[in-house]
C-alpha atoms as a PDB file:
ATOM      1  CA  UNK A   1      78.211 -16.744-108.094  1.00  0.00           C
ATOM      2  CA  UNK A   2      75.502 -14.627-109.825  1.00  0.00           C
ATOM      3  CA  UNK A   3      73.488 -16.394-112.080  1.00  0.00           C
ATOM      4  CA  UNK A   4      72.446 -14.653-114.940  1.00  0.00           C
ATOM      5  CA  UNK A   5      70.359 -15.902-117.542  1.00  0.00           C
ATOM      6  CA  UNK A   6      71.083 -14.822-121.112  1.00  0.00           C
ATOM      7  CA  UNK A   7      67.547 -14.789-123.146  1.00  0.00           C
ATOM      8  CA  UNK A   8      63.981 -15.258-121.852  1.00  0.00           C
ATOM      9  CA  UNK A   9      60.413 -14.247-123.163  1.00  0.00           C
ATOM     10  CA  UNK A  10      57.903 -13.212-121.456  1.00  0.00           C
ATOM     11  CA  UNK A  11      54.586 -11.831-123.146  1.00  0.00           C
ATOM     12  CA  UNK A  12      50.846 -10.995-122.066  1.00  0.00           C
ATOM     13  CA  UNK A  13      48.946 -11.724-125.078  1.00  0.00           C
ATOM     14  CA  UNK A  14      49.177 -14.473-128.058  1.00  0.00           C
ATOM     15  CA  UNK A  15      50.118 -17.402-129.030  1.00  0.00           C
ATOM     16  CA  UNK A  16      54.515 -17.740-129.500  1.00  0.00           C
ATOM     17  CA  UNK A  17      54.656 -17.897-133.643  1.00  0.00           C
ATOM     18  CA  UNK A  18      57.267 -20.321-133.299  1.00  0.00           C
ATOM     19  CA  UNK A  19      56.193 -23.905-132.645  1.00  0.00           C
ATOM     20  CA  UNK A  20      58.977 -24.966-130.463  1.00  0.00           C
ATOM     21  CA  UNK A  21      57.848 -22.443-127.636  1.00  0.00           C
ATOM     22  CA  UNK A  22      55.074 -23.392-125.080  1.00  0.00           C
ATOM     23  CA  UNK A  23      52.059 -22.739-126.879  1.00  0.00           C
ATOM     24  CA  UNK A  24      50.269 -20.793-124.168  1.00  0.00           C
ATOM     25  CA  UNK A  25      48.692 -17.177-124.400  1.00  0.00           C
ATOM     26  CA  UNK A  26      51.137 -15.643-121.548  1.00  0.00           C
ATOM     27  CA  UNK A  27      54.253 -16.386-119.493  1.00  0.00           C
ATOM     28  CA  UNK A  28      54.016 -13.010-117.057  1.00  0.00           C
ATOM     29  CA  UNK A  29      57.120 -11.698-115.438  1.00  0.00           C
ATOM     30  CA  UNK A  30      55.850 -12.896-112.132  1.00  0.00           C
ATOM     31  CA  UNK A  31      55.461 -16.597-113.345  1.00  0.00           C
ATOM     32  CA  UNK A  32      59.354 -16.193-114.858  1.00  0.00           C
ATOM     33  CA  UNK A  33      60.504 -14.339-111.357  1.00  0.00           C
ATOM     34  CA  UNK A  34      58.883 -17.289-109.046  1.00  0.00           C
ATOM     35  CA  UNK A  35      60.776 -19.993-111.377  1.00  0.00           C
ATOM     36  CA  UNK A  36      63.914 -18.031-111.529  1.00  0.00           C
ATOM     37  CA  UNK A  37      63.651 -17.674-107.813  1.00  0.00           C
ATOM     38  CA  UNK A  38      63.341 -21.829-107.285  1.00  0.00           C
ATOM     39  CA  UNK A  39      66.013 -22.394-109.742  1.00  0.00           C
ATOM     40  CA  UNK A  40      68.611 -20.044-107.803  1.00  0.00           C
ATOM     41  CA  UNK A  41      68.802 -17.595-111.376  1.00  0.00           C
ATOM     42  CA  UNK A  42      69.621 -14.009-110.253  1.00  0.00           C
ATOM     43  CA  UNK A  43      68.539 -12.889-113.120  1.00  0.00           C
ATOM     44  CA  UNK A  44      67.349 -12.687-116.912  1.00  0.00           C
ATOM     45  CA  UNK A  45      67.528 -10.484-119.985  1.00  0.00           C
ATOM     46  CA  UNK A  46      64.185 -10.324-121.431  1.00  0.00           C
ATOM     47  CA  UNK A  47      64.081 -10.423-125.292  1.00  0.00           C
ATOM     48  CA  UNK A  48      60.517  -9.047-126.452  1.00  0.00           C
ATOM     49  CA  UNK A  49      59.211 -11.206-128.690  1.00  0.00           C
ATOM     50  CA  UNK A  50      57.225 -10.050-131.541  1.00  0.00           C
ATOM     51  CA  UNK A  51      54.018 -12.225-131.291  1.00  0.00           C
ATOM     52  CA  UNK A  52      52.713 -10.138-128.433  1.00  0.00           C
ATOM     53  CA  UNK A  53      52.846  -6.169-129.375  1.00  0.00           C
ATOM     54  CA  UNK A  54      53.125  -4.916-126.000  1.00  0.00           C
ATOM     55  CA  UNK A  55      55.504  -7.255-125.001  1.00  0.00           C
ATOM     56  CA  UNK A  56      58.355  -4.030-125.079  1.00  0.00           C
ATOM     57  CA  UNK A  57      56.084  -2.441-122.458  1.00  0.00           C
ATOM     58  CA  UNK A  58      56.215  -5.353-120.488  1.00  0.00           C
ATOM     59  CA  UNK A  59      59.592  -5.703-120.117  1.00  0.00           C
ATOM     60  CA  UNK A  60      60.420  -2.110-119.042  1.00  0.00           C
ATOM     61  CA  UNK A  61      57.546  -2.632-116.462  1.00  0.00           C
ATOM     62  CA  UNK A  62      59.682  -5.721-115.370  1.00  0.00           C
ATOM     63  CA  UNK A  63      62.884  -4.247-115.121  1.00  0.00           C
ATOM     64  CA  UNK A  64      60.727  -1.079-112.623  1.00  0.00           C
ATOM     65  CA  UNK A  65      59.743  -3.663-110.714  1.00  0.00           C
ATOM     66  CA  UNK A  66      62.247  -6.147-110.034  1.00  0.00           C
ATOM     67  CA  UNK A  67      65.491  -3.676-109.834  1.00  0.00           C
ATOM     68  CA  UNK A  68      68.612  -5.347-110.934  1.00  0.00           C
ATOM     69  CA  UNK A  69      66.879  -8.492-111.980  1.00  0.00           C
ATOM     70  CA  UNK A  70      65.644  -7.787-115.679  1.00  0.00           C
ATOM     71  CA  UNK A  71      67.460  -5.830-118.637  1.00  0.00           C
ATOM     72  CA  UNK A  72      66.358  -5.669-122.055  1.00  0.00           C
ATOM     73  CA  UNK A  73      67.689  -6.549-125.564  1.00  0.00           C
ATOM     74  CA  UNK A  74      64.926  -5.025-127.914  1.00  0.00           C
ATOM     75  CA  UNK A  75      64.302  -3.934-131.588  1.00  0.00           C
ATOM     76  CA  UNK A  76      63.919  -0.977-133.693  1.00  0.00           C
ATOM     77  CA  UNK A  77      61.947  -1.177-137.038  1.00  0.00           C
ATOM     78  CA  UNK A  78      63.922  -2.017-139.792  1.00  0.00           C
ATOM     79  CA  UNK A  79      61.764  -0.475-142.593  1.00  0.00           C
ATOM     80  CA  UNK A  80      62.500   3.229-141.241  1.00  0.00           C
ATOM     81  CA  UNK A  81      66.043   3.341-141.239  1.00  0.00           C
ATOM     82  CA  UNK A  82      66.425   7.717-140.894  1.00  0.00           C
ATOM     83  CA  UNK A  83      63.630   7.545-137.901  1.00  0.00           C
ATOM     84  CA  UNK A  84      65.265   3.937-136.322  1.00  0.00           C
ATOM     85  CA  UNK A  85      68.616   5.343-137.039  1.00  0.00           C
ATOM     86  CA  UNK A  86      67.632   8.254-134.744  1.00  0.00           C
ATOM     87  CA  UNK A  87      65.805   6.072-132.265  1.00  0.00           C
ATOM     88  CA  UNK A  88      68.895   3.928-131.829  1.00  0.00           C
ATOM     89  CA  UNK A  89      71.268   7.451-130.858  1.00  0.00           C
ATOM     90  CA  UNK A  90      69.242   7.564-127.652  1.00  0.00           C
ATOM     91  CA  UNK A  91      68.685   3.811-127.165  1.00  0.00           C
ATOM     92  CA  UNK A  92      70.382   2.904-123.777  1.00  0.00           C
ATOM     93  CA  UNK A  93      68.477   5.954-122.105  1.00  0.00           C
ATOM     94  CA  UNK A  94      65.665   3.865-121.756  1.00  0.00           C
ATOM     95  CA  UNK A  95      66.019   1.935-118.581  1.00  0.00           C
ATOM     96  CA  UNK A  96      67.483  -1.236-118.425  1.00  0.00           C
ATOM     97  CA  UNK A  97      67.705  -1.389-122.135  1.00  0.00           C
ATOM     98  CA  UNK A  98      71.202  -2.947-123.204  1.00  0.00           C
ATOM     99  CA  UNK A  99      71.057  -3.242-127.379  1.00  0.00           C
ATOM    100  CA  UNK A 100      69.209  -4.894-130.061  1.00  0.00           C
ATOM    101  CA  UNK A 101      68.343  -8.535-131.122  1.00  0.00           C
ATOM    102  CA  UNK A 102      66.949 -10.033-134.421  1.00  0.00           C
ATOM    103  CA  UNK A 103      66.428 -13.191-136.067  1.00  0.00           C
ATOM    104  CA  UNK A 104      67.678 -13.883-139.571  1.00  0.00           C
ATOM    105  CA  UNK A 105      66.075 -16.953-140.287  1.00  0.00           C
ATOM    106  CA  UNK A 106      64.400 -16.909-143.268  1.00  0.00           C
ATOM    107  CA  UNK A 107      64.606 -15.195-147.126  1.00  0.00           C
ATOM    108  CA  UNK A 108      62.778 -11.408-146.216  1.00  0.00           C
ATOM    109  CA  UNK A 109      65.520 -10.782-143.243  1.00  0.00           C
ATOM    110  CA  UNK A 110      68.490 -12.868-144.643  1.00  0.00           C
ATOM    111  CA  UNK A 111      68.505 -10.811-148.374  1.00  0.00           C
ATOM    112  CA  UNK A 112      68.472  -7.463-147.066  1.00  0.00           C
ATOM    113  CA  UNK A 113      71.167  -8.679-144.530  1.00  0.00           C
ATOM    114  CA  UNK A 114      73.321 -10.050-147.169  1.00  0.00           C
ATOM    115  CA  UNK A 115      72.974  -7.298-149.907  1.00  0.00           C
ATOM    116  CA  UNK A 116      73.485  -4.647-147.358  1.00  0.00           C
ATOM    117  CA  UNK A 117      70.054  -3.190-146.600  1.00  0.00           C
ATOM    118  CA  UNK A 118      70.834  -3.419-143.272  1.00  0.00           C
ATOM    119  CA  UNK A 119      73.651  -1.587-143.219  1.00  0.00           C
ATOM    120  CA  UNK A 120      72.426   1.693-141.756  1.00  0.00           C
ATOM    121  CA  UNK A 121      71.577  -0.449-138.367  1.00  0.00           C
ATOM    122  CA  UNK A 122      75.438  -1.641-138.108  1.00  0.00           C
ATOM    123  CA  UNK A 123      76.292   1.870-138.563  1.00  0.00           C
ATOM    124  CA  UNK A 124      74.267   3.581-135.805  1.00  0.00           C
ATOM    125  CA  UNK A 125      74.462   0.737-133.434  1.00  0.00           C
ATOM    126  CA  UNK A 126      78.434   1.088-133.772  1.00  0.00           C
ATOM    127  CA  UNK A 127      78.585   4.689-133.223  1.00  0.00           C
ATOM    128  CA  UNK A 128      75.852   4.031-129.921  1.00  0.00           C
ATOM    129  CA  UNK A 129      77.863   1.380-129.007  1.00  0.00           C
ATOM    130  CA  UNK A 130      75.096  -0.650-128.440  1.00  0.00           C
ATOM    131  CA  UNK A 131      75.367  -4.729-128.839  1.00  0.00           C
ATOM    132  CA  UNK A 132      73.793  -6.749-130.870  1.00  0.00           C
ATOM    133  CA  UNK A 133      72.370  -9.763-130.572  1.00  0.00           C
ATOM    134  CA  UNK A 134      71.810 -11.820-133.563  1.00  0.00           C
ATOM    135  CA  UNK A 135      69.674 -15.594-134.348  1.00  0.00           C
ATOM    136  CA  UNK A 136      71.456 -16.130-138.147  1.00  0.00           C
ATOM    137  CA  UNK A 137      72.325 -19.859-138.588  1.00  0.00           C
ATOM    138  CA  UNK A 138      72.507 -19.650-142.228  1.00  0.00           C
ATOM    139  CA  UNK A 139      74.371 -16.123-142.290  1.00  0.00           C
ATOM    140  CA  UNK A 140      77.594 -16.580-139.805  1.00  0.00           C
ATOM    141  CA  UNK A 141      79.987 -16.203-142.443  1.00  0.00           C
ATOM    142  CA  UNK A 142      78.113 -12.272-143.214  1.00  0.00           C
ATOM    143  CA  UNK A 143      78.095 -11.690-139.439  1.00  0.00           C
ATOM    144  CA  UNK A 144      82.294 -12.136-139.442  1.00  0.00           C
ATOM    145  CA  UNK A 145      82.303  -9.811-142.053  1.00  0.00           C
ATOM    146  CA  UNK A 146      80.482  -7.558-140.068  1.00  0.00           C
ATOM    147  CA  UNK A 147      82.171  -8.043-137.643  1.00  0.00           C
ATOM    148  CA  UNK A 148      85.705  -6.772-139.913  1.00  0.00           C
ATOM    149  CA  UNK A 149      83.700  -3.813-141.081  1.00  0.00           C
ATOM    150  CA  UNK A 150      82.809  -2.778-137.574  1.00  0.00           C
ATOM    151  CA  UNK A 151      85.332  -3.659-135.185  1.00  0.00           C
ATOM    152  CA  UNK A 152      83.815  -1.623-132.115  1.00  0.00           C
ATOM    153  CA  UNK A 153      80.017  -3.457-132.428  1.00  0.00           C
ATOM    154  CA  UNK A 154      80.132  -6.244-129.896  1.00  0.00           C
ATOM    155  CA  UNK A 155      77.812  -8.846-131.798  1.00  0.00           C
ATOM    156  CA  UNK A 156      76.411 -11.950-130.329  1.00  0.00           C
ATOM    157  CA  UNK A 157      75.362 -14.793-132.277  1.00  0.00           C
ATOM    158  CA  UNK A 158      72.125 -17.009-130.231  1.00  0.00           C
ATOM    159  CA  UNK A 159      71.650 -20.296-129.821  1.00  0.00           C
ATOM    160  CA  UNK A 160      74.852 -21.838-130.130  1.00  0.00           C
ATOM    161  CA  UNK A 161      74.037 -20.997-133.905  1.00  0.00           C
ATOM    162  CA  UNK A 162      71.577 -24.171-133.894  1.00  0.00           C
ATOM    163  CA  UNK A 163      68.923 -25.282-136.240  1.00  0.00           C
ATOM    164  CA  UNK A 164      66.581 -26.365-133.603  1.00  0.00           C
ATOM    165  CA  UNK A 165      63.555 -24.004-133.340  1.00  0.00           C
ATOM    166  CA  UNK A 166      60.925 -25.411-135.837  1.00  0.00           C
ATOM    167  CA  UNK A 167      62.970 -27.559-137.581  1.00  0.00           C
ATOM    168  CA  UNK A 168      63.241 -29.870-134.074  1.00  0.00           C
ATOM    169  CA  UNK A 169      66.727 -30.637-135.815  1.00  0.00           C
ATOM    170  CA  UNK A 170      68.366 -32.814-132.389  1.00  0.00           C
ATOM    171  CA  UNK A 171      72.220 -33.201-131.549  1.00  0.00           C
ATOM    172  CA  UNK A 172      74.405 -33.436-134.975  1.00  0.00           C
ATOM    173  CA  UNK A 173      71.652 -32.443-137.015  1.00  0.00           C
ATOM    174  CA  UNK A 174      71.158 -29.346-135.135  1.00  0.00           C
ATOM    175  CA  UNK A 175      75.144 -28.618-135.093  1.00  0.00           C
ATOM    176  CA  UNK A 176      75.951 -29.370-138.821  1.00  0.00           C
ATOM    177  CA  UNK A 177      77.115 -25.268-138.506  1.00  0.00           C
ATOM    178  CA  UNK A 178      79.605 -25.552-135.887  1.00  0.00           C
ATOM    179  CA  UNK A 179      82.629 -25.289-138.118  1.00  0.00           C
ATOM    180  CA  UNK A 180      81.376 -21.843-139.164  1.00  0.00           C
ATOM    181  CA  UNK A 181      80.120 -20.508-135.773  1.00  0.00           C
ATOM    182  CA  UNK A 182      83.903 -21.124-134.773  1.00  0.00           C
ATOM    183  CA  UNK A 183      85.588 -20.034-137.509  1.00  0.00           C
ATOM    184  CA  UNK A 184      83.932 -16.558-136.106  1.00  0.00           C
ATOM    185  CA  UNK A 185      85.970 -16.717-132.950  1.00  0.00           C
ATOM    186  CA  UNK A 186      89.073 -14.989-134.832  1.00  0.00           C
ATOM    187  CA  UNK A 187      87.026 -11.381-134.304  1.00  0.00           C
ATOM    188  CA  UNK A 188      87.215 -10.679-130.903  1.00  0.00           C
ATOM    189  CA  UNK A 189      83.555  -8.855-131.187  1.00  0.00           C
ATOM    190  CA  UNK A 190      81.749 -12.033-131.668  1.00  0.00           C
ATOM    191  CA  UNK A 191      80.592 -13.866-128.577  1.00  0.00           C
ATOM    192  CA  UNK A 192      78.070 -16.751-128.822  1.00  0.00           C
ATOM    193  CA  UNK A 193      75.211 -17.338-126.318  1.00  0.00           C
ATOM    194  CA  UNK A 194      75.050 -20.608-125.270  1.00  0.00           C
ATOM    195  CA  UNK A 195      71.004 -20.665-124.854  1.00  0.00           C
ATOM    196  CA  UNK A 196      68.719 -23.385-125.599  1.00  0.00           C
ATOM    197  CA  UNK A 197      70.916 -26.170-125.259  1.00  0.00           C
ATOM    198  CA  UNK A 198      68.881 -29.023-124.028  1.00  0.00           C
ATOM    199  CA  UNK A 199      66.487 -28.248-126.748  1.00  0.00           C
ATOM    200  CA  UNK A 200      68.500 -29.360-129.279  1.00  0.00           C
ATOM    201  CA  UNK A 201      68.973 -32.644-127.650  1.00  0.00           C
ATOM    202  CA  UNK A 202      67.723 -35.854-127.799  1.00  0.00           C
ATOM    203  CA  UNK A 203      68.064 -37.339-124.794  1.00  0.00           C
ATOM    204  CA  UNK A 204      67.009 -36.297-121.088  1.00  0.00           C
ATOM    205  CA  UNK A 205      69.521 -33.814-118.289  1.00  0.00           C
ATOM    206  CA  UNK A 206      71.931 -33.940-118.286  1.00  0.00           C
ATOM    207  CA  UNK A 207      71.742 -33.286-122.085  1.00  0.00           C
ATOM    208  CA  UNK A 208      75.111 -35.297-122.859  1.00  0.00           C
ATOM    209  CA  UNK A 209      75.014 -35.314-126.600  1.00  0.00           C
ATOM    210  CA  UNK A 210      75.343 -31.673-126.836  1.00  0.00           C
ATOM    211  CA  UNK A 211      78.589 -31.930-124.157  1.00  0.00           C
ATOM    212  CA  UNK A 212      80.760 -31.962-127.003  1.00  0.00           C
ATOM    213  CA  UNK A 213      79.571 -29.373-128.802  1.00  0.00           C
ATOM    214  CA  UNK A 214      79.738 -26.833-125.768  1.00  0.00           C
ATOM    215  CA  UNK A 215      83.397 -27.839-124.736  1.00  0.00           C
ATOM    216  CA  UNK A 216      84.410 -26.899-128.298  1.00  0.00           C
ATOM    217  CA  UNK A 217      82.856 -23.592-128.051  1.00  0.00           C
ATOM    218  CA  UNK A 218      84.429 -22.993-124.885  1.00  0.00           C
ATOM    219  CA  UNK A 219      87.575 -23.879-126.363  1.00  0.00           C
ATOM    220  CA  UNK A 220      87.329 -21.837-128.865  1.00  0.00           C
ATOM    221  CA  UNK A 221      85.773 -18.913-127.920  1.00  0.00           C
ATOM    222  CA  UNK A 222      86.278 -19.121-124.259  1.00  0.00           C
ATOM    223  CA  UNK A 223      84.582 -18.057-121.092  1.00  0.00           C
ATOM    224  CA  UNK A 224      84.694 -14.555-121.720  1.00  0.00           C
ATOM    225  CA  UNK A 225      82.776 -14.595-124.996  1.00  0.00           C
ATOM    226  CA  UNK A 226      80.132 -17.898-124.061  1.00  0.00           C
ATOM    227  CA  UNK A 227      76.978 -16.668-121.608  1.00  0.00           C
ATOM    228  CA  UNK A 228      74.703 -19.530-120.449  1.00  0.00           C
ATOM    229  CA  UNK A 229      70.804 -18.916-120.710  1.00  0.00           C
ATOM    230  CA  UNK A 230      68.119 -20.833-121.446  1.00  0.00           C
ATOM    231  CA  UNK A 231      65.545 -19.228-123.840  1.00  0.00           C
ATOM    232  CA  UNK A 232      63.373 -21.320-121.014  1.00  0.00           C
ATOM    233  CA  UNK A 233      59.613 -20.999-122.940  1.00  0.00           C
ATOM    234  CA  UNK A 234      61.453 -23.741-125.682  1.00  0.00           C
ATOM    235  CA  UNK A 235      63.087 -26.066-123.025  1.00  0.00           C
ATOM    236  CA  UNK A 236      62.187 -29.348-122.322  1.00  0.00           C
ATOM    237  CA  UNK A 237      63.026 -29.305-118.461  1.00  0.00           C
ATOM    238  CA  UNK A 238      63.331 -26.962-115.762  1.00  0.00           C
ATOM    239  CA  UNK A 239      64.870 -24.050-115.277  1.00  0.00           C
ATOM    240  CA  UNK A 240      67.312 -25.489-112.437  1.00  0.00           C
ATOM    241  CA  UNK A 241      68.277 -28.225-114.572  1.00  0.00           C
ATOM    242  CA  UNK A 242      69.704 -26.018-117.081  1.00  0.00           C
ATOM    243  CA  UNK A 243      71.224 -24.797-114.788  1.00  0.00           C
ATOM    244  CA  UNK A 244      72.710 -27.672-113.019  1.00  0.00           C
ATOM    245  CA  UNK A 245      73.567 -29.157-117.131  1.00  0.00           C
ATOM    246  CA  UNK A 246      76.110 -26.456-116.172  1.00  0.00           C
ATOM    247  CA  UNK A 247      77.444 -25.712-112.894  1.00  0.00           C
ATOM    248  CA  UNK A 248      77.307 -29.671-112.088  1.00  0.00           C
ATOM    249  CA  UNK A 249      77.873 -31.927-115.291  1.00  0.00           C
ATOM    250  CA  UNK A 250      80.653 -30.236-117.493  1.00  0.00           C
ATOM    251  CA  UNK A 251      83.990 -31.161-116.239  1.00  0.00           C
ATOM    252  CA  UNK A 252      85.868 -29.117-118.574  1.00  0.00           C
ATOM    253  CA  UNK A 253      84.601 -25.934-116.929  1.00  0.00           C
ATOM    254  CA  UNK A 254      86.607 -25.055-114.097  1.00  0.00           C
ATOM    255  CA  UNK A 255      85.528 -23.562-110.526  1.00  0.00           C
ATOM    256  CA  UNK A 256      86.846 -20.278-112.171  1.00  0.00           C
ATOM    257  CA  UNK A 257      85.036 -20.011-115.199  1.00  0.00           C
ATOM    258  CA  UNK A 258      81.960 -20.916-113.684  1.00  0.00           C
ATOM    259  CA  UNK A 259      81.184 -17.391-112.779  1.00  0.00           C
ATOM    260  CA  UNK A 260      82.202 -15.650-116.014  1.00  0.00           C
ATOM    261  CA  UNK A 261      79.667 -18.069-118.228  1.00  0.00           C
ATOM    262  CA  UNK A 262      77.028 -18.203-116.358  1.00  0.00           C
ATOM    263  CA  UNK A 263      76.639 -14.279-115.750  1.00  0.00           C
ATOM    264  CA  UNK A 264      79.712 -12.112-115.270  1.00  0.00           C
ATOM    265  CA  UNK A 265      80.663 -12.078-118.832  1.00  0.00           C
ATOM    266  CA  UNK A 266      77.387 -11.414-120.322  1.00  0.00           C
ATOM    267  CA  UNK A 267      77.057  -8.500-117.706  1.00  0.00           C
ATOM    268  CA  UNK A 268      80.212  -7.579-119.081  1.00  0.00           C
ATOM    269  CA  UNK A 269      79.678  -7.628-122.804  1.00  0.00           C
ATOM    270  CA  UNK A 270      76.674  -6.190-122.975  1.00  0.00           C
ATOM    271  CA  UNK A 271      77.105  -3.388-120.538  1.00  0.00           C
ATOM    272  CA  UNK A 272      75.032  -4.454-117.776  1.00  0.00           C
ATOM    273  CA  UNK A 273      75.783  -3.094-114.487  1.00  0.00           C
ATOM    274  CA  UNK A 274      73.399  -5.152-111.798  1.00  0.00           C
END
């Protein structure tokens, strides 16, 4: 069974803006390889993050030299649409790059999402048919209507949809959105990553307060359309024991569906051929 991990950081330089993350100036690919290697993960999709500006360069530098072991889910400006529009048409000639990934978390990216600023990205990313990946707690309802407008952009919503991060929201207080994270399971281009898990828990691994929530998601959307990952620079424990929260301590997820969440469907859905 490959293990695939859905989202980690890694960065050179700066502090993580976001609270919830170690607070440390760098977590290098080498440091992420020698965890992944003594928590049996086969691999990880490295989401740039934008506190550290080279942190794009990094992870193309990762994915040279660890083949088959690092992709890339990256950004485009969104205040240039013509230029980004044009950047995006060539997009997945970069190596190991699969799509895009934003957060929506706040007023300055949730208006222009909602009043259709954005649109142009939807647009090009559809006709690229490049994924998107997409942090929106507040704005699931907008992503199922993109989701109606644009039925050949595979969008995936992060985080189980939570409202951890800086909020430190635990269990039912960071799941008060389920009901509209699985009211998006209707559109079959809507998957939802389960990452960050035991971060939104209270309690130590195995992380059984947020059991409930996961089986419903697998319910609902099922294993095809849920990827395990960590987001591992937020998580309260190791990387093998998100791992093992998985493969060891949910019942409800057979010896065949094993494989598909944790790696074979994210591979899948976002294009990634190890």
């Amino acid at each position: 069974m490959q293990i695939v991990d859905a989202q980690i950081h890694v960065w050179g330089s700066g502090l993580p803006s976001n609270q919830s993350h170690w607070q440390i100036t760098s977590f290098t690919t080498e440091e992420a390889v020698a965890l992944m290697d003594e928590a049996g993960v086969d691999a990880a999709v490295i989401h740039p993050p934008s506190w550290d500006p080279g942190s794009h360069d990094m992870a193309f530098k990762a994915v040279a030299d660890y083949p088959g072991r690092f992709a890339i889910m990256g950004a485009v400006p969104l205040d240039t649409p013509e230029e980004s529009a044009a950047t995006l048409a060539r997009w997945k000639q970069q190596p190991g790059m699969l799509g895009i990934r934003y957060t929506f978390l706040n007023d300055a990216m949730r208006q222009p999402l909602e009043d259709g600023t954005f649109d142009w990205v939807w647009k090009a990313a559809e006709e690229a048919d490049i994924p998107v990946s997409a942090l929106a707690t507040d704005s699931l309802s907008t992503f199922g209507k993109l989701a109606e407008r644009h039925p050949g952009l595979r969008f995936t919503i992060d985080h189980l949809g939570g409202r951890g991060g800086n909020t430190r929201l635990k269990d039912a207080e960071a799941m008060t959105h389920l009901p509209q994270l699985l009211a998006l399971a209707r559109h079959p281009n809507i998957a939802v990553k389960a990452t960050g898990a035991p971060g939104y828990c209270s309690e130590p691994w195995p992380f059984t307060p947020m059991h409930t929530y996961l089986q419903q998601i697998y319910d609902t959307f099922g294993p095809e359309r849920m990827f395990w990952g960590t987001d591992i620079s937020k998580m309260p424990c190791s990387w093998r024991e998100c791992v093992t929260m998985f493969t060891e301590q949910l019942p409800w997820l057979s010896e065949a569906d094993k494989p598909l969440v944790m790696g074979e469907s994210i591979c899948k859905w976002w294009g990634w051929k190890r």
